[in-house]
PDB file of N, CA and C in Angstrom:
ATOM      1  N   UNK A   1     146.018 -14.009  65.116  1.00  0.00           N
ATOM      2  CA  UNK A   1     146.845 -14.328  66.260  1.00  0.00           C
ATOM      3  C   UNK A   1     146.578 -15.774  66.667  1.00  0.00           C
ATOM      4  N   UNK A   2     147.668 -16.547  66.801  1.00  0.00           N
ATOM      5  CA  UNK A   2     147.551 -17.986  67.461  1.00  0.00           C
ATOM      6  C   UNK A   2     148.297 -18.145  68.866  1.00  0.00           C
ATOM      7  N   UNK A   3     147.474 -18.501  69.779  1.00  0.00           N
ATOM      8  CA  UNK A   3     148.019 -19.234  70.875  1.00  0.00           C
ATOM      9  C   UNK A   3     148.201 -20.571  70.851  1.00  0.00           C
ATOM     10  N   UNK A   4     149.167 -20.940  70.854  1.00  0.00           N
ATOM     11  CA  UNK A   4     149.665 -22.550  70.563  1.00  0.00           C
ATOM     12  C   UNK A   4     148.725 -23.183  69.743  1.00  0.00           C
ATOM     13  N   UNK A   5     148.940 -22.616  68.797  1.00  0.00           N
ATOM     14  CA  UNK A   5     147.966 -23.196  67.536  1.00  0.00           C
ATOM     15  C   UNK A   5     146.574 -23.147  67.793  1.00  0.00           C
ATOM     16  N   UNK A   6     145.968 -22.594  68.283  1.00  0.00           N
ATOM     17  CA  UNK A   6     145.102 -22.177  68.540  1.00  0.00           C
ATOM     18  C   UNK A   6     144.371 -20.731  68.033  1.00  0.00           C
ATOM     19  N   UNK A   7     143.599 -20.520  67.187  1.00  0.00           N
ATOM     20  CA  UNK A   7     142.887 -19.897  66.719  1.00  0.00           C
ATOM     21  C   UNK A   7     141.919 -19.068  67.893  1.00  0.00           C
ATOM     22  N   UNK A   8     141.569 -17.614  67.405  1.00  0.00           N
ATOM     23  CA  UNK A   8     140.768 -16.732  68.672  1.00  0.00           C
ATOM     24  C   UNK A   8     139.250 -17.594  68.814  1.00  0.00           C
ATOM     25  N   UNK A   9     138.518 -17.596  67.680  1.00  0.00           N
ATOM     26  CA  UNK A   9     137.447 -18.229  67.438  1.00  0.00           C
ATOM     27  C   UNK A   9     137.315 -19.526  68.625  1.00  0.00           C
ATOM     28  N   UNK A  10     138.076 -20.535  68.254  1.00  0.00           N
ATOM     29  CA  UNK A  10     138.549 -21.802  69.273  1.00  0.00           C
ATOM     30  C   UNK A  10     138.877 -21.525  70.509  1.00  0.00           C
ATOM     31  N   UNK A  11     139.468 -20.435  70.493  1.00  0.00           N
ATOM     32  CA  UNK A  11     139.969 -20.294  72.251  1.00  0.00           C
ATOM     33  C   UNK A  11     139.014 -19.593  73.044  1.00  0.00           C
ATOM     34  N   UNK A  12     138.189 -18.574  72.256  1.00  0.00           N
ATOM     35  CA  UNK A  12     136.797 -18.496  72.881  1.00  0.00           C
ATOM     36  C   UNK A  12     135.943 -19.633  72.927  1.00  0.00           C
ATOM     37  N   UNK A  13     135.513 -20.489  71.785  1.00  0.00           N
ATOM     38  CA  UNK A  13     134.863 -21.639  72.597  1.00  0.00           C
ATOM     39  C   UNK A  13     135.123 -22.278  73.655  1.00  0.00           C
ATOM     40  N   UNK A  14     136.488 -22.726  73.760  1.00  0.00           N
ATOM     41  CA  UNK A  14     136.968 -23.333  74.934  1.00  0.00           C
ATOM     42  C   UNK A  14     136.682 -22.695  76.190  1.00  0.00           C
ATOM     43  N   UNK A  15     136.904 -21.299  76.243  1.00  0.00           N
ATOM     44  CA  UNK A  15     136.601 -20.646  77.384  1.00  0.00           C
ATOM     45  C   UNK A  15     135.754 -20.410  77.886  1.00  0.00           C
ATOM     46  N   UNK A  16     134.763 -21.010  76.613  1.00  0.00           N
ATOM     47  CA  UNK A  16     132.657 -20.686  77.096  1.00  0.00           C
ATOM     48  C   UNK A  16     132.429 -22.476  77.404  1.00  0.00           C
ATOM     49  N   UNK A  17     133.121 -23.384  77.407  1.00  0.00           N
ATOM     50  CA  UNK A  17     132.758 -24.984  77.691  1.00  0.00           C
ATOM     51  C   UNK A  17     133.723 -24.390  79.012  1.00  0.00           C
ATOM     52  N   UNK A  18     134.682 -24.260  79.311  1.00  0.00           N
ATOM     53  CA  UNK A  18     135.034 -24.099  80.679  1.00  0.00           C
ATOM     54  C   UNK A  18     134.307 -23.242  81.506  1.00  0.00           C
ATOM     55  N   UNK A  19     133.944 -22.167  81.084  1.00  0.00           N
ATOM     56  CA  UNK A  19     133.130 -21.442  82.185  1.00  0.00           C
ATOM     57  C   UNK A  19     131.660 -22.562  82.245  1.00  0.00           C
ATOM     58  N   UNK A  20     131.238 -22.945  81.611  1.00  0.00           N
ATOM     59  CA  UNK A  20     130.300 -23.386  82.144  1.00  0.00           C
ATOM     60  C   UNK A  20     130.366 -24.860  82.434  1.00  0.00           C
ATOM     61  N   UNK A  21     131.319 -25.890  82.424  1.00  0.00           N
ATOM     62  CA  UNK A  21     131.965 -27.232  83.552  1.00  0.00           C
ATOM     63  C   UNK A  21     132.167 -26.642  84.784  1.00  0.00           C
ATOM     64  N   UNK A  22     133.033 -25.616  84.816  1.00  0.00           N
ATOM     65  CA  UNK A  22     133.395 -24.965  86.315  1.00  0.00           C
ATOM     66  C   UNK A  22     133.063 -23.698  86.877  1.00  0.00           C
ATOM     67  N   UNK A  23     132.139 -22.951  86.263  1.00  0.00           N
ATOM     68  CA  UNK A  23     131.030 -22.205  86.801  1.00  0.00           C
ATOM     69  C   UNK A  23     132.041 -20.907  86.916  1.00  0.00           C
ATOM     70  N   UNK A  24     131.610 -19.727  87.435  1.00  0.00           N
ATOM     71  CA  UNK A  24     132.305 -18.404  87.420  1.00  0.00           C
ATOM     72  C   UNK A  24     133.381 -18.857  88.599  1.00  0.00           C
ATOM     73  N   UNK A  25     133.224 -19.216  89.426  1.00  0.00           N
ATOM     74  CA  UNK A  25     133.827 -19.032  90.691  1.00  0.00           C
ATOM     75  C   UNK A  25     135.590 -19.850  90.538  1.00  0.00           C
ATOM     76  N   UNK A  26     134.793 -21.123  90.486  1.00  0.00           N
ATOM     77  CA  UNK A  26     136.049 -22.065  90.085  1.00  0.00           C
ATOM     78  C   UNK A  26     136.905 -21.957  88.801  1.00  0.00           C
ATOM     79  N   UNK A  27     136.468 -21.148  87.984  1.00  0.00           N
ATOM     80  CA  UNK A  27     137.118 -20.473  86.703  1.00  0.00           C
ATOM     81  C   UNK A  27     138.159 -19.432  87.308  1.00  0.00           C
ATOM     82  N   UNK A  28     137.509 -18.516  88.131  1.00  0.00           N
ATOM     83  CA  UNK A  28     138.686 -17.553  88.482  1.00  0.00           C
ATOM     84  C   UNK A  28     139.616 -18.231  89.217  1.00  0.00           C
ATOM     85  N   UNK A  29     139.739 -19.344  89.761  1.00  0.00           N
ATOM     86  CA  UNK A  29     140.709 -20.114  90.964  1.00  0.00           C
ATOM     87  C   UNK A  29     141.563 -21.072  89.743  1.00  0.00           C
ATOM     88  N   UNK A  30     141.034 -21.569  88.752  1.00  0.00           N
ATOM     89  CA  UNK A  30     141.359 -22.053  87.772  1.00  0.00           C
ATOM     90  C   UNK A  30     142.610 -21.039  87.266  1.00  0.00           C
ATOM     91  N   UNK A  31     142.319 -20.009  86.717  1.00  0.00           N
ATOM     92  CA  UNK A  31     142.980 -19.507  85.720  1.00  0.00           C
ATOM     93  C   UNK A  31     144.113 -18.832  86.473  1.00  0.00           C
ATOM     94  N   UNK A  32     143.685 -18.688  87.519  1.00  0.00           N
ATOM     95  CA  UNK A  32     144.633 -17.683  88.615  1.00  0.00           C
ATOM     96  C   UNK A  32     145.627 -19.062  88.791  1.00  0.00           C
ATOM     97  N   UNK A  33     145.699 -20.373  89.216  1.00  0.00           N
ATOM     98  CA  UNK A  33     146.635 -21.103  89.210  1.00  0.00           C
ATOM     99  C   UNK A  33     147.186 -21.704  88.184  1.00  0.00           C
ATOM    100  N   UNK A  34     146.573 -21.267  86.807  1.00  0.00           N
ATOM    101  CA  UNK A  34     147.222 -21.632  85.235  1.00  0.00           C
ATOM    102  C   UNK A  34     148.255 -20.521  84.878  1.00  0.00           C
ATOM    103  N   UNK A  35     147.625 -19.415  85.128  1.00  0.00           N
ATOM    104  CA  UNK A  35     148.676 -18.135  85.093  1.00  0.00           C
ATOM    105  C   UNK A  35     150.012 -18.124  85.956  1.00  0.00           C
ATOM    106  N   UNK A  36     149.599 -19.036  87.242  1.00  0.00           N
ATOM    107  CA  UNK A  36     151.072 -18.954  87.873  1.00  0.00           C
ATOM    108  C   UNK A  36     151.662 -19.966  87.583  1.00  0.00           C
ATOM    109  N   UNK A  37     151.592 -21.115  87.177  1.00  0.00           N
ATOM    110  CA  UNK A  37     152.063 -22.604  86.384  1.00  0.00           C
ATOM    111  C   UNK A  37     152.727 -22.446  85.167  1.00  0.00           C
ATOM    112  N   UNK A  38     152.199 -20.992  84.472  1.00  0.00           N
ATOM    113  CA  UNK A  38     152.954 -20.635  83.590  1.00  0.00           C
ATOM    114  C   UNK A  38     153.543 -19.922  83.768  1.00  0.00           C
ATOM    115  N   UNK A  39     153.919 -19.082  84.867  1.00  0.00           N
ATOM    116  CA  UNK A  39     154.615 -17.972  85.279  1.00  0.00           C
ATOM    117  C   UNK A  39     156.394 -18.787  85.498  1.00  0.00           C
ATOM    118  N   UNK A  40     156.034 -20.147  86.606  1.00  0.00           N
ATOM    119  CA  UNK A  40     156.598 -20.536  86.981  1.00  0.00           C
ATOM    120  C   UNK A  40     157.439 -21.261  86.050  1.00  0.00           C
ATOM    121  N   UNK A  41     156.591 -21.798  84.839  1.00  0.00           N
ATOM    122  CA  UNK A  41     157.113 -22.556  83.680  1.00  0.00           C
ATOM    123  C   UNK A  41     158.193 -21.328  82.763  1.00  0.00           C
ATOM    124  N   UNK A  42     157.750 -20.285  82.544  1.00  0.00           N
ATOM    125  CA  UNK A  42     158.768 -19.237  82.035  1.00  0.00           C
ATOM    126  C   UNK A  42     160.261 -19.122  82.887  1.00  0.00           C
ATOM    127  N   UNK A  43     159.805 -18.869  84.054  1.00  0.00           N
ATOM    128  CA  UNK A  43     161.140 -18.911  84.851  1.00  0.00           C
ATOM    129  C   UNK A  43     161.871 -19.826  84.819  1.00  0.00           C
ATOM    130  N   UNK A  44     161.806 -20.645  85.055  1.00  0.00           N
ATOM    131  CA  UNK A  44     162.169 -22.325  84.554  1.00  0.00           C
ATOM    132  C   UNK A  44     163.207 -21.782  83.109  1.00  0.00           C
ATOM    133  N   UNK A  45     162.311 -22.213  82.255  1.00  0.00           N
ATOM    134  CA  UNK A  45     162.686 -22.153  80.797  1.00  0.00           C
ATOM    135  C   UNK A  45     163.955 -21.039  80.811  1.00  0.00           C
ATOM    136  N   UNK A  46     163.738 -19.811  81.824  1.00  0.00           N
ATOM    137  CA  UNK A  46     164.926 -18.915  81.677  1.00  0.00           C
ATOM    138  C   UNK A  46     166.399 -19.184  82.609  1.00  0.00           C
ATOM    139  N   UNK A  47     165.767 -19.930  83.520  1.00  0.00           N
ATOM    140  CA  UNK A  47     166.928 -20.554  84.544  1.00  0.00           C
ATOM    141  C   UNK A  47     167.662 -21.033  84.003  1.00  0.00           C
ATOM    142  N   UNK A  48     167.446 -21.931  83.106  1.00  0.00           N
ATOM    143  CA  UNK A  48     168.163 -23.831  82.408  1.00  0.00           C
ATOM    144  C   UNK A  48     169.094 -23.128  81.631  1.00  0.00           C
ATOM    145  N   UNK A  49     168.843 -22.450  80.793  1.00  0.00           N
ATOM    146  CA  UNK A  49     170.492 -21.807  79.854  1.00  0.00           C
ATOM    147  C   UNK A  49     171.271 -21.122  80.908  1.00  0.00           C
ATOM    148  N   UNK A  50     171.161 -20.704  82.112  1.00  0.00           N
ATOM    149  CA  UNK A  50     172.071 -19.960  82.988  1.00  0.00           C
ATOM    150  C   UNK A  50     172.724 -20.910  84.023  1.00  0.00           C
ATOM    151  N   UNK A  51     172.238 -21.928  84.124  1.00  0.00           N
ATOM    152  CA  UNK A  51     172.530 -22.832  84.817  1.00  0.00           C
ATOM    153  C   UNK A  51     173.549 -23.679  84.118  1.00  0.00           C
ATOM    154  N   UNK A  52     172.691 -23.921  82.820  1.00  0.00           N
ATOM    155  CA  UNK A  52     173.948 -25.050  81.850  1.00  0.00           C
ATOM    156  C   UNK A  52     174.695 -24.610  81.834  1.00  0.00           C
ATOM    157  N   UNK A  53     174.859 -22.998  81.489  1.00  0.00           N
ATOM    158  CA  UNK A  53     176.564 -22.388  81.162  1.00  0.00           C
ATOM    159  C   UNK A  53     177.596 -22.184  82.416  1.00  0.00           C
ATOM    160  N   UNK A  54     177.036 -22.055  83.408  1.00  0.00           N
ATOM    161  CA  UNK A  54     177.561 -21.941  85.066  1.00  0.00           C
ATOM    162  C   UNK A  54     178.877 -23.429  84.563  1.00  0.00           C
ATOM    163  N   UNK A  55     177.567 -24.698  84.239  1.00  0.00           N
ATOM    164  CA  UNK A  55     178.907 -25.971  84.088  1.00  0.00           C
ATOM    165  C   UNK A  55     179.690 -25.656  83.103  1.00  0.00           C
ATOM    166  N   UNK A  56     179.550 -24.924  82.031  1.00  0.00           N
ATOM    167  CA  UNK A  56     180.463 -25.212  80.965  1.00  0.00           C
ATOM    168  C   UNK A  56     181.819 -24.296  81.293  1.00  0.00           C
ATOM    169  N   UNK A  57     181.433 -23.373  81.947  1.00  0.00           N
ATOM    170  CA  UNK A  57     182.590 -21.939  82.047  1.00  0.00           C
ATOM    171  C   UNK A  57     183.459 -22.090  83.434  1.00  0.00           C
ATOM    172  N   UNK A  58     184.884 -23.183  83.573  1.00  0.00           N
ATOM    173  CA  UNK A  58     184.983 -22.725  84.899  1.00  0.00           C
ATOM    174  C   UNK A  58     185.591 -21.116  85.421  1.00  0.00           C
ATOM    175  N   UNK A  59     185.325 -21.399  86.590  1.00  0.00           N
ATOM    176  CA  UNK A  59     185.423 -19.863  87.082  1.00  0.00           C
ATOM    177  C   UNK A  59     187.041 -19.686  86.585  1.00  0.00           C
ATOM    178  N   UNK A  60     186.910 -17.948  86.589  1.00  0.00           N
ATOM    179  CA  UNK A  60     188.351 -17.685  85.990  1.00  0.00           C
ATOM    180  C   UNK A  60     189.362 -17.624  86.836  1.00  0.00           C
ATOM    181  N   UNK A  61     190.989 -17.388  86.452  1.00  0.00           N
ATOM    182  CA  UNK A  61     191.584 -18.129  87.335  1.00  0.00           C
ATOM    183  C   UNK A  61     192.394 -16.248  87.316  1.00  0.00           C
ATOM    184  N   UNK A  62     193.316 -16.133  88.449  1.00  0.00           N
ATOM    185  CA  UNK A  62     193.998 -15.112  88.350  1.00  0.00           C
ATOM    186  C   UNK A  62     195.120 -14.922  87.157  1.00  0.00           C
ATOM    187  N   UNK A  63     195.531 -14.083  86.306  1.00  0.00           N
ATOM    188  CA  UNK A  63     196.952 -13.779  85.633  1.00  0.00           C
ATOM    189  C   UNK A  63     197.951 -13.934  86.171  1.00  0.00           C
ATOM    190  N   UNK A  64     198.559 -15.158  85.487  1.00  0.00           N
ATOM    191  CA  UNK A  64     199.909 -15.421  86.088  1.00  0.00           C
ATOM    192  C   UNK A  64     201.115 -14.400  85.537  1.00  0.00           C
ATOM    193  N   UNK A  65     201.841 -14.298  86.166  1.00  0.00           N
ATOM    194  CA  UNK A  65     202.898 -13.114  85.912  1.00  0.00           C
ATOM    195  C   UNK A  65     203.992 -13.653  85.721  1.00  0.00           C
ATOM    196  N   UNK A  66     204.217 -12.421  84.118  1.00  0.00           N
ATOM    197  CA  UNK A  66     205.773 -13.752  83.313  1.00  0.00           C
ATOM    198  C   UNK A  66     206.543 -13.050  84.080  1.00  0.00           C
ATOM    199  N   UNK A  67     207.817 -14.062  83.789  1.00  0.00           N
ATOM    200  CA  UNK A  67     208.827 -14.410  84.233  1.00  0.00           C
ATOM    201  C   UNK A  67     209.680 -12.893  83.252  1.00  0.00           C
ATOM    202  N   UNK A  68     210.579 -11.980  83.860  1.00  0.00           N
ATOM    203  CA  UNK A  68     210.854 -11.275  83.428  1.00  0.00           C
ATOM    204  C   UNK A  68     212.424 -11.474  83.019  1.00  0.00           C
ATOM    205  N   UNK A  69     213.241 -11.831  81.687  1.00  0.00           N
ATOM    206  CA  UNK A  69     214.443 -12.488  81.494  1.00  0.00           C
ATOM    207  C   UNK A  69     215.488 -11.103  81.491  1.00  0.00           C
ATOM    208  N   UNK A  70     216.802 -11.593  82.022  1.00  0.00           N
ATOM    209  CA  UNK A  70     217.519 -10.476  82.266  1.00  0.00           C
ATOM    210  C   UNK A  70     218.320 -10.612  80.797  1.00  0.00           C
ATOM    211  N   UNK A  71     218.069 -11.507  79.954  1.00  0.00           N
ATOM    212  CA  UNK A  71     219.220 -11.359  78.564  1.00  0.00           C
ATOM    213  C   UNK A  71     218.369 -10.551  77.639  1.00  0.00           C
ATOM    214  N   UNK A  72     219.221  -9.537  77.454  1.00  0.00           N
ATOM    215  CA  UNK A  72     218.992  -8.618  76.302  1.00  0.00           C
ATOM    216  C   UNK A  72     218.481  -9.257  74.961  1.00  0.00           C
ATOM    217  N   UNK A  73     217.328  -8.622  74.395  1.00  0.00           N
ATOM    218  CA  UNK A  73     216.854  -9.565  73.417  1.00  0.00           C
ATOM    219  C   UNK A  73     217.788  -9.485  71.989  1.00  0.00           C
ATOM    220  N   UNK A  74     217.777 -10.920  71.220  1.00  0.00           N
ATOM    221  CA  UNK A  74     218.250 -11.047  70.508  1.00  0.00           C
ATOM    222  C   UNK A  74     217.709 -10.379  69.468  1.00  0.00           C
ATOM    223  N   UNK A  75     219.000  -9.366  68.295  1.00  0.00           N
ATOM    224  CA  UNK A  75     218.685  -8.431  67.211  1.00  0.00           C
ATOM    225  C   UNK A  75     218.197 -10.049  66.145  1.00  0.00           C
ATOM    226  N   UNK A  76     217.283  -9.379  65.344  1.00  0.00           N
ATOM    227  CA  UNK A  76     216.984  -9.919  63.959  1.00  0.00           C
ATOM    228  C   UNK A  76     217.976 -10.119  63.295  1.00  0.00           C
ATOM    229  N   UNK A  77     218.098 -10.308  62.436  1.00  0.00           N
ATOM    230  CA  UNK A  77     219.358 -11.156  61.081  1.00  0.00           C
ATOM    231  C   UNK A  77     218.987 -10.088  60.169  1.00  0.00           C
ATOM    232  N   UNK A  78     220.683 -10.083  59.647  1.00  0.00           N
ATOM    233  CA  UNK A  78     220.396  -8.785  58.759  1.00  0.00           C
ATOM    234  C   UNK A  78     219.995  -9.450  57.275  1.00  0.00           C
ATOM    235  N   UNK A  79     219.081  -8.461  56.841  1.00  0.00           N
ATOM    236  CA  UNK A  79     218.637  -9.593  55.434  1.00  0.00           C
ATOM    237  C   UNK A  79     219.436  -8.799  54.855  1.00  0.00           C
ATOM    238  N   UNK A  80     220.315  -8.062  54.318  1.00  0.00           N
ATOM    239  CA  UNK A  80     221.483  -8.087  53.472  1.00  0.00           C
ATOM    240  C   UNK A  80     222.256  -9.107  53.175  1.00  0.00           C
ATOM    241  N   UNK A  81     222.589  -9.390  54.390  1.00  0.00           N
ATOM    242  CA  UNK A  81     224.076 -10.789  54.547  1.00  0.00           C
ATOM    243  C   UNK A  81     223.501 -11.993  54.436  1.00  0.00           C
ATOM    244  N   UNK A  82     222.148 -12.215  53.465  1.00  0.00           N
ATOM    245  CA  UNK A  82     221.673 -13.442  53.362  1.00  0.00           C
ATOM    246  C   UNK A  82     221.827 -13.884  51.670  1.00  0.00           C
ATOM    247  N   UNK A  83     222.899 -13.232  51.061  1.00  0.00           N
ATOM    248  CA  UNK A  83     223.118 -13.739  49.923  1.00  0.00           C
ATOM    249  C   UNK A  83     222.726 -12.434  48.838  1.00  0.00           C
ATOM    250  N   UNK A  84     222.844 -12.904  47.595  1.00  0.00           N
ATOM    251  CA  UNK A  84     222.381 -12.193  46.403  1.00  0.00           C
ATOM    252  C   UNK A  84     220.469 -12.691  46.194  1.00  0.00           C
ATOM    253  N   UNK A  85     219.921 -11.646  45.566  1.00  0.00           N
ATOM    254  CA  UNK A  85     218.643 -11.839  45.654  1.00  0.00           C
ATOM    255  C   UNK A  85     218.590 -11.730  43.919  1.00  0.00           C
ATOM    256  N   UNK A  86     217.464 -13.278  43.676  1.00  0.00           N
ATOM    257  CA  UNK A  86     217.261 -12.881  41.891  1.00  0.00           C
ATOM    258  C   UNK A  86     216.530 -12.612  41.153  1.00  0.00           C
ATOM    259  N   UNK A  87     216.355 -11.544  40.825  1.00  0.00           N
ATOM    260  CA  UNK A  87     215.306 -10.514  40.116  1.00  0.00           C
ATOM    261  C   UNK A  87     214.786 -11.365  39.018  1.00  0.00           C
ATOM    262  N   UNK A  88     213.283 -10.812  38.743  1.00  0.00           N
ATOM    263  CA  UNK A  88     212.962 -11.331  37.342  1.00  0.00           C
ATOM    264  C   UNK A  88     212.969 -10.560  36.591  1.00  0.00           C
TER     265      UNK A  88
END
């Protein structure tokens, strides 16, 4: 398993040089405001595609209603009366 390229081996060292720069106490105040920095950074990241598409899509507009014509529609053409047809 890698966390941002980060190897388990490595990410336990790191976490044994931080606990002991910032001692038990300031570690838990540490991580508790890294966890929400990333909490906040996810939300983010999920906002920005919902937001971009808001600009791209304008809002929809109502169905305009056709115009209903009172002339009887015109018949098709008779394909008989269009000549002789030539076989191969």
């Amino acid at each position: 398993m890698s966390f941002f390229g980060i190897g388990p081996t490595e990410l336990v060292f790191i976490l044994v040089i931080a606990l002991l720069l910032l001692g038990p106490g300031k570690m838990v105040e540490t991580a508790r405001s890294l966890g929400k920095y990333v909490r906040d950074l996810q939300r983010f990241t999920s906002e920005v595609p919902r937001l971009l598409s808001l600009d791209d899509n304008p809002p929809p507009t109502p169905p305009q209603r056709q115009q209903v014509s009172e002339q009887p529609p015109k018949e098709p053409p008779n394909p008989t009366s269009q000549g002789p047809v030539a076989r191969e």
